[in-house]
N, C-alpha and C. Protein backbone atom coordinates (compact mmCIF):
# COMPACT_ATOMS: atom_id res chain seq x y z
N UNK A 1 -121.46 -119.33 -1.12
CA UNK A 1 -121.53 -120.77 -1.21
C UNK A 1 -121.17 -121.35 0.15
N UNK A 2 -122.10 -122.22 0.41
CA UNK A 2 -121.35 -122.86 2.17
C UNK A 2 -121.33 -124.32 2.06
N UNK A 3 -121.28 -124.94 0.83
CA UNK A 3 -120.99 -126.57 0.87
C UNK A 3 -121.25 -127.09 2.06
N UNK A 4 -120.08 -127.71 2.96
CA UNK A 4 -120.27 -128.38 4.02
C UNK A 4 -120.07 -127.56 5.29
N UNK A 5 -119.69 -126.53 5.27
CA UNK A 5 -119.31 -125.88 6.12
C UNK A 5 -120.51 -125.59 6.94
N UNK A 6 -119.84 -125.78 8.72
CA UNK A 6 -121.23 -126.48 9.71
C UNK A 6 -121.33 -127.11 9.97
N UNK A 7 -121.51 -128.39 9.09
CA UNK A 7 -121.40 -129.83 9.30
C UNK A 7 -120.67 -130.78 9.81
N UNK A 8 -121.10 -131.29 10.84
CA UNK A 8 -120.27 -132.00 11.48
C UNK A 8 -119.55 -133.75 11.03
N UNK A 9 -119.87 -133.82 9.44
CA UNK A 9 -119.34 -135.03 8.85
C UNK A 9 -120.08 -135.12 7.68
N UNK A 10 -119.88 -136.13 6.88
CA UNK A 10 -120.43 -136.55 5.88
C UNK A 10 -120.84 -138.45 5.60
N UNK A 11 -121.88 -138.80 5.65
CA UNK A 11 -122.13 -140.49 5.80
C UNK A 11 -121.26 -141.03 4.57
N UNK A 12 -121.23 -142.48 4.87
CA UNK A 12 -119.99 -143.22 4.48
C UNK A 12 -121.29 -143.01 2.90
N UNK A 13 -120.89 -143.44 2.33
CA UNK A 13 -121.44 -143.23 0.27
C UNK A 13 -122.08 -141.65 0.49
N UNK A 14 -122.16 -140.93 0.75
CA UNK A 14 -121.85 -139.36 0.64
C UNK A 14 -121.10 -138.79 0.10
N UNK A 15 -121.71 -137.33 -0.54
CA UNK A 15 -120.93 -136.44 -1.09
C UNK A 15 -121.38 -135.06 -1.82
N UNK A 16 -120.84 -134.19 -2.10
CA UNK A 16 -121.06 -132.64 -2.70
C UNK A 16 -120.29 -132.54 -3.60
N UNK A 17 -121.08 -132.84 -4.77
CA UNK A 17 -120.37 -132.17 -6.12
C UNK A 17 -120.65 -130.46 -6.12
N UNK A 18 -119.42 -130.13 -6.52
CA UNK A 18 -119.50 -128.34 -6.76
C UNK A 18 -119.11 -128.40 -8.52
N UNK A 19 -120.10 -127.80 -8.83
CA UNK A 19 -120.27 -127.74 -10.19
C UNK A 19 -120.24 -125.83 -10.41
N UNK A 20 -119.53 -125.08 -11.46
CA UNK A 20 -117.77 -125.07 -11.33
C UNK A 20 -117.29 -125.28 -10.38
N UNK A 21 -115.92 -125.97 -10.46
CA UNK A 21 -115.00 -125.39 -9.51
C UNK A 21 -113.60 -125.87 -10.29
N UNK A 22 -112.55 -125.57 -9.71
CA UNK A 22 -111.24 -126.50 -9.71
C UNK A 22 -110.40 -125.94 -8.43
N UNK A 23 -111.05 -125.87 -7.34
CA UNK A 23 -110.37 -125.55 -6.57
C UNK A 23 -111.26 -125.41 -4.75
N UNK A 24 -111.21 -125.78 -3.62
CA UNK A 24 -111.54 -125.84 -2.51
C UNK A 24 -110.83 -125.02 -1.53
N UNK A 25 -111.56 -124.63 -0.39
CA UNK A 25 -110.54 -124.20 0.91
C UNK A 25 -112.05 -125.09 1.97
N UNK A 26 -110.60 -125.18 2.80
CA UNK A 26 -111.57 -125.76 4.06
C UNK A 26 -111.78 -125.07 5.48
N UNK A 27 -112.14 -123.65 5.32
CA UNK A 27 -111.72 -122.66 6.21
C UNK A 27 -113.40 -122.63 7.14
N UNK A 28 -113.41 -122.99 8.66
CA UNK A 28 -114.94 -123.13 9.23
C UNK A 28 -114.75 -124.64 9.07
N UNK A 29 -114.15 -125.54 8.35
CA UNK A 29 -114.29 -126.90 8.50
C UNK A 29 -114.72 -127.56 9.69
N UNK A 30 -114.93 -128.87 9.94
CA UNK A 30 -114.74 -129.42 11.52
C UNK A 30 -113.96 -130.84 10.96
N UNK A 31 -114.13 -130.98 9.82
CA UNK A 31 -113.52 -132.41 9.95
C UNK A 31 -112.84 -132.42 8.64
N UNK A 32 -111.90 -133.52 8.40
CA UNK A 32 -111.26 -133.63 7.10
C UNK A 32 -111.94 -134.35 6.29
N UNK A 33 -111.66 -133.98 4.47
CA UNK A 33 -112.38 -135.04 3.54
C UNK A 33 -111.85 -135.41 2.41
N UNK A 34 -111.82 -135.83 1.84
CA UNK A 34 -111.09 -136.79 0.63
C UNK A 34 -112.22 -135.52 -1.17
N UNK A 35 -111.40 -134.84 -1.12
CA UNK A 35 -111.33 -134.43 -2.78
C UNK A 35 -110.99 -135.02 -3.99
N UNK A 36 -112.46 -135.15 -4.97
CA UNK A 36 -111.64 -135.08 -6.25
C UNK A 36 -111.50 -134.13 -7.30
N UNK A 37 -110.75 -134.25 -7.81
CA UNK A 37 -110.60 -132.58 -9.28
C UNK A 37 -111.57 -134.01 -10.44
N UNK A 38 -112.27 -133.27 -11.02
CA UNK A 38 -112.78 -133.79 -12.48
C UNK A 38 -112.88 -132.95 -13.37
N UNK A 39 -112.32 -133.88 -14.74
CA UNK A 39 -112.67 -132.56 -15.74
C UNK A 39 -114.12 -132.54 -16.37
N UNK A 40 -114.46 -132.01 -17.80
CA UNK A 40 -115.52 -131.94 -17.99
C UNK A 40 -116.00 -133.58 -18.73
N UNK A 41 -114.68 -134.35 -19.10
CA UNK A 41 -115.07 -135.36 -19.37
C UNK A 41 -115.48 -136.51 -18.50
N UNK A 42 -115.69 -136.34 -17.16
CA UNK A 42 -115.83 -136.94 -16.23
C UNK A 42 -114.29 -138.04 -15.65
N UNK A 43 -113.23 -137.24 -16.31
CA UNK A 43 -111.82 -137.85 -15.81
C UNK A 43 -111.60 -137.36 -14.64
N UNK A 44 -110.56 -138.46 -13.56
CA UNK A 44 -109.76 -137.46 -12.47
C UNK A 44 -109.07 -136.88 -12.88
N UNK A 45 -108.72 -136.19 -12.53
CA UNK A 45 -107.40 -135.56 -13.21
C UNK A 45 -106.89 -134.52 -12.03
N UNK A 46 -107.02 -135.40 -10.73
CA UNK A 46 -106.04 -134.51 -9.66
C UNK A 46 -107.31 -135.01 -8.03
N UNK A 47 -106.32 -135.19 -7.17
CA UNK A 47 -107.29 -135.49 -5.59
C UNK A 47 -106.19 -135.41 -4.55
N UNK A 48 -107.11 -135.39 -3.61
CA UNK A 48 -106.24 -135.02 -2.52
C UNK A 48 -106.63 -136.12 -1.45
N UNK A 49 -106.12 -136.88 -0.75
CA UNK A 49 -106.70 -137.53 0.56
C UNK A 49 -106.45 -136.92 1.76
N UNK A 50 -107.51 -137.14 2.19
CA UNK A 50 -107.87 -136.28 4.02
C UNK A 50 -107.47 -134.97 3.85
N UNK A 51 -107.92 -133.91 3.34
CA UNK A 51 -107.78 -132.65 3.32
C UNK A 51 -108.14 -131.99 5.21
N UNK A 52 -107.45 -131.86 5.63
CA UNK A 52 -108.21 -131.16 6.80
C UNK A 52 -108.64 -129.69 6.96
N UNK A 53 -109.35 -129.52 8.53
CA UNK A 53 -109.71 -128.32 8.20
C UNK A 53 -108.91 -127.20 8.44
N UNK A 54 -109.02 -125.94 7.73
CA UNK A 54 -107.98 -125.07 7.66
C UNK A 54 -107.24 -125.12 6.61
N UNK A 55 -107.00 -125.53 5.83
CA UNK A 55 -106.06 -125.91 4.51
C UNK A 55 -106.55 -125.20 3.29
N UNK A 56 -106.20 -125.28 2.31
CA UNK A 56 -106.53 -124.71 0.82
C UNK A 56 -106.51 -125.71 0.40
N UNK A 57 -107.27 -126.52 -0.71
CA UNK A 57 -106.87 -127.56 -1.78
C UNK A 57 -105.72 -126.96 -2.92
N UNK A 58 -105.33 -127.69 -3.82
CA UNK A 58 -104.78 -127.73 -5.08
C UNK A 58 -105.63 -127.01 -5.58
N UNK A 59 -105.56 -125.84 -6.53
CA UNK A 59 -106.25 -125.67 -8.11
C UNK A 59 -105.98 -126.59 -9.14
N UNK A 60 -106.77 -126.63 -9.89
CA UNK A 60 -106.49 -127.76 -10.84
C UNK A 60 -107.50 -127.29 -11.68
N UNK A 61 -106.53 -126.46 -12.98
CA UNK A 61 -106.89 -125.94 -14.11
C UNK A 61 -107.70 -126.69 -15.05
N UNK A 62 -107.38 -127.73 -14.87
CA UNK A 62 -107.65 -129.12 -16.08
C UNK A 62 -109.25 -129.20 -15.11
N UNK A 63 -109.58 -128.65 -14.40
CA UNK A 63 -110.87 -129.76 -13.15
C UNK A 63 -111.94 -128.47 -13.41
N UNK A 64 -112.87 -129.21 -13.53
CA UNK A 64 -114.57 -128.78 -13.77
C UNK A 64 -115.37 -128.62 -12.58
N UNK A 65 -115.49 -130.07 -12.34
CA UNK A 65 -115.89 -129.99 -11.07
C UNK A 65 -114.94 -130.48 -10.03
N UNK A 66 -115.63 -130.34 -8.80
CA UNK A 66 -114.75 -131.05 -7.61
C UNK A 66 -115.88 -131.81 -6.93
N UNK A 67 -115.41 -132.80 -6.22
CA UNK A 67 -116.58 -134.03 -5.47
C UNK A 67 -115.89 -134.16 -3.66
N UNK A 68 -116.35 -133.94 -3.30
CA UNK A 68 -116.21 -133.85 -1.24
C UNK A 68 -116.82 -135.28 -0.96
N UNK A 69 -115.87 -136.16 -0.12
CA UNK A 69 -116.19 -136.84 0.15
C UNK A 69 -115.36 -137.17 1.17
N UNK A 70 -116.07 -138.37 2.16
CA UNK A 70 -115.62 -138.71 3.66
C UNK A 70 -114.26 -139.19 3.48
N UNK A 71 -113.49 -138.52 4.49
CA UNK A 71 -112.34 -139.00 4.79
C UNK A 71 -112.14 -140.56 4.16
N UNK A 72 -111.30 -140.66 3.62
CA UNK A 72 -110.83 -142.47 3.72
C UNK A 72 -111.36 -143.14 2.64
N UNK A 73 -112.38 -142.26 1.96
CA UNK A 73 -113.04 -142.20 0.46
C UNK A 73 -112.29 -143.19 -0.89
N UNK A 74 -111.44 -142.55 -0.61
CA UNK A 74 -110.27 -142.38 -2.02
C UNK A 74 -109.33 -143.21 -1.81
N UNK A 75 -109.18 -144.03 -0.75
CA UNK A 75 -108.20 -145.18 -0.42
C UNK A 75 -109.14 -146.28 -0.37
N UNK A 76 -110.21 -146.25 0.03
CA UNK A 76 -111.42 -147.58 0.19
C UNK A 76 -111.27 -147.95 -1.29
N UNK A 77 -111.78 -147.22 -2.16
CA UNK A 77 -112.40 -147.25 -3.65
C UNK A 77 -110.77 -147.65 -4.29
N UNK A 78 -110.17 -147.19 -4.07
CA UNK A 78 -108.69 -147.40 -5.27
C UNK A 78 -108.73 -146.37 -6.22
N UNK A 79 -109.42 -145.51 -6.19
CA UNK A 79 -109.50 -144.12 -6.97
C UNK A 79 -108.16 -143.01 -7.34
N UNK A 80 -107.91 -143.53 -8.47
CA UNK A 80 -106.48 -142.90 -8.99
C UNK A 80 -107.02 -141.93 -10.16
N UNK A 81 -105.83 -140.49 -10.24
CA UNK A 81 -105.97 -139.50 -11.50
C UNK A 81 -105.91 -140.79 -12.80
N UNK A 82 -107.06 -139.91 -13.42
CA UNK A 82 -107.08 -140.90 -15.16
C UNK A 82 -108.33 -141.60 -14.86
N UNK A 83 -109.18 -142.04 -13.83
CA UNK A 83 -110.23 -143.01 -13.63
C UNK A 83 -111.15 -142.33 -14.37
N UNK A 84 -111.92 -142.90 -15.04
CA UNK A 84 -113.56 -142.80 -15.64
C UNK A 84 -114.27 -142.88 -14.93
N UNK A 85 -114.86 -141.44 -14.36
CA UNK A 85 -116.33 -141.35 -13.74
C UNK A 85 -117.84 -141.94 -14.44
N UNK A 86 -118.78 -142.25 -13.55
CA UNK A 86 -120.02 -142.59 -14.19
C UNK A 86 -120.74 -142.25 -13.33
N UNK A 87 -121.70 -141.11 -13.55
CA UNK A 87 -122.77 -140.42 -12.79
C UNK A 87 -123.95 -140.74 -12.97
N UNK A 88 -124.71 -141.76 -12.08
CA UNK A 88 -125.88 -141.32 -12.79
C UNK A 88 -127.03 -141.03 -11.52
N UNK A 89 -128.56 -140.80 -12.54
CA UNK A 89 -129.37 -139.56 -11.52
C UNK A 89 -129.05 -138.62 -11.67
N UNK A 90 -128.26 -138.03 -12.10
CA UNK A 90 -127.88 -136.28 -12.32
C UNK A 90 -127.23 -136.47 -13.72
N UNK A 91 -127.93 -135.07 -14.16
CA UNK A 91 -127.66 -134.85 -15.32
C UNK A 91 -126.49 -133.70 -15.68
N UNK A 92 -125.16 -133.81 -15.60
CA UNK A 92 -124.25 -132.70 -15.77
C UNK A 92 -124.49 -131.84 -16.57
């Protein structure tokens, strides 16, 4: 799997859902990014802000998927564990 790895950023409303996961490393990174843990009900239920590169994320048993997104992501939005996701265009 090589998600972002390579990439030199991600555009501002960007992002990579990894469908399993509950868990990230950012090893080859170049830049930092704002994680979320989701479960299968489309809850947060765990994130990290500015993950940089080199680091491991959290596991998060409770998390289905995980969502990569640009630095500064998750403080713009007000995005707290417990929020109700709404996806649409993709069908989980």
């Amino acid at each position: 799997m090589k998600g972002l790895l390579g990439r030199t950023g991600l555009a501002p409303g960007a992002g990579l859902l990894i469908v399993p996961s509950n868990s990230i490393h950012m090893f080859f990174m170049r830049f930092p990014i704002d994680v979320l843990y989701v479960d299968r009900s489309l809850r947060v239920v765990g994130l990290h802000h500015s993950l940089k590169p080199w680091r491991v994320g959290q596991m998060n048993m409770r998390s289905h998927f995980v969502i990569e997104l640009p630095a500064g992501t998750l403080q713009a939005t007000g995005t707290q564990v417990g929020d109700q996701l709404a996806v649409t265009g993709y069908q989980l």
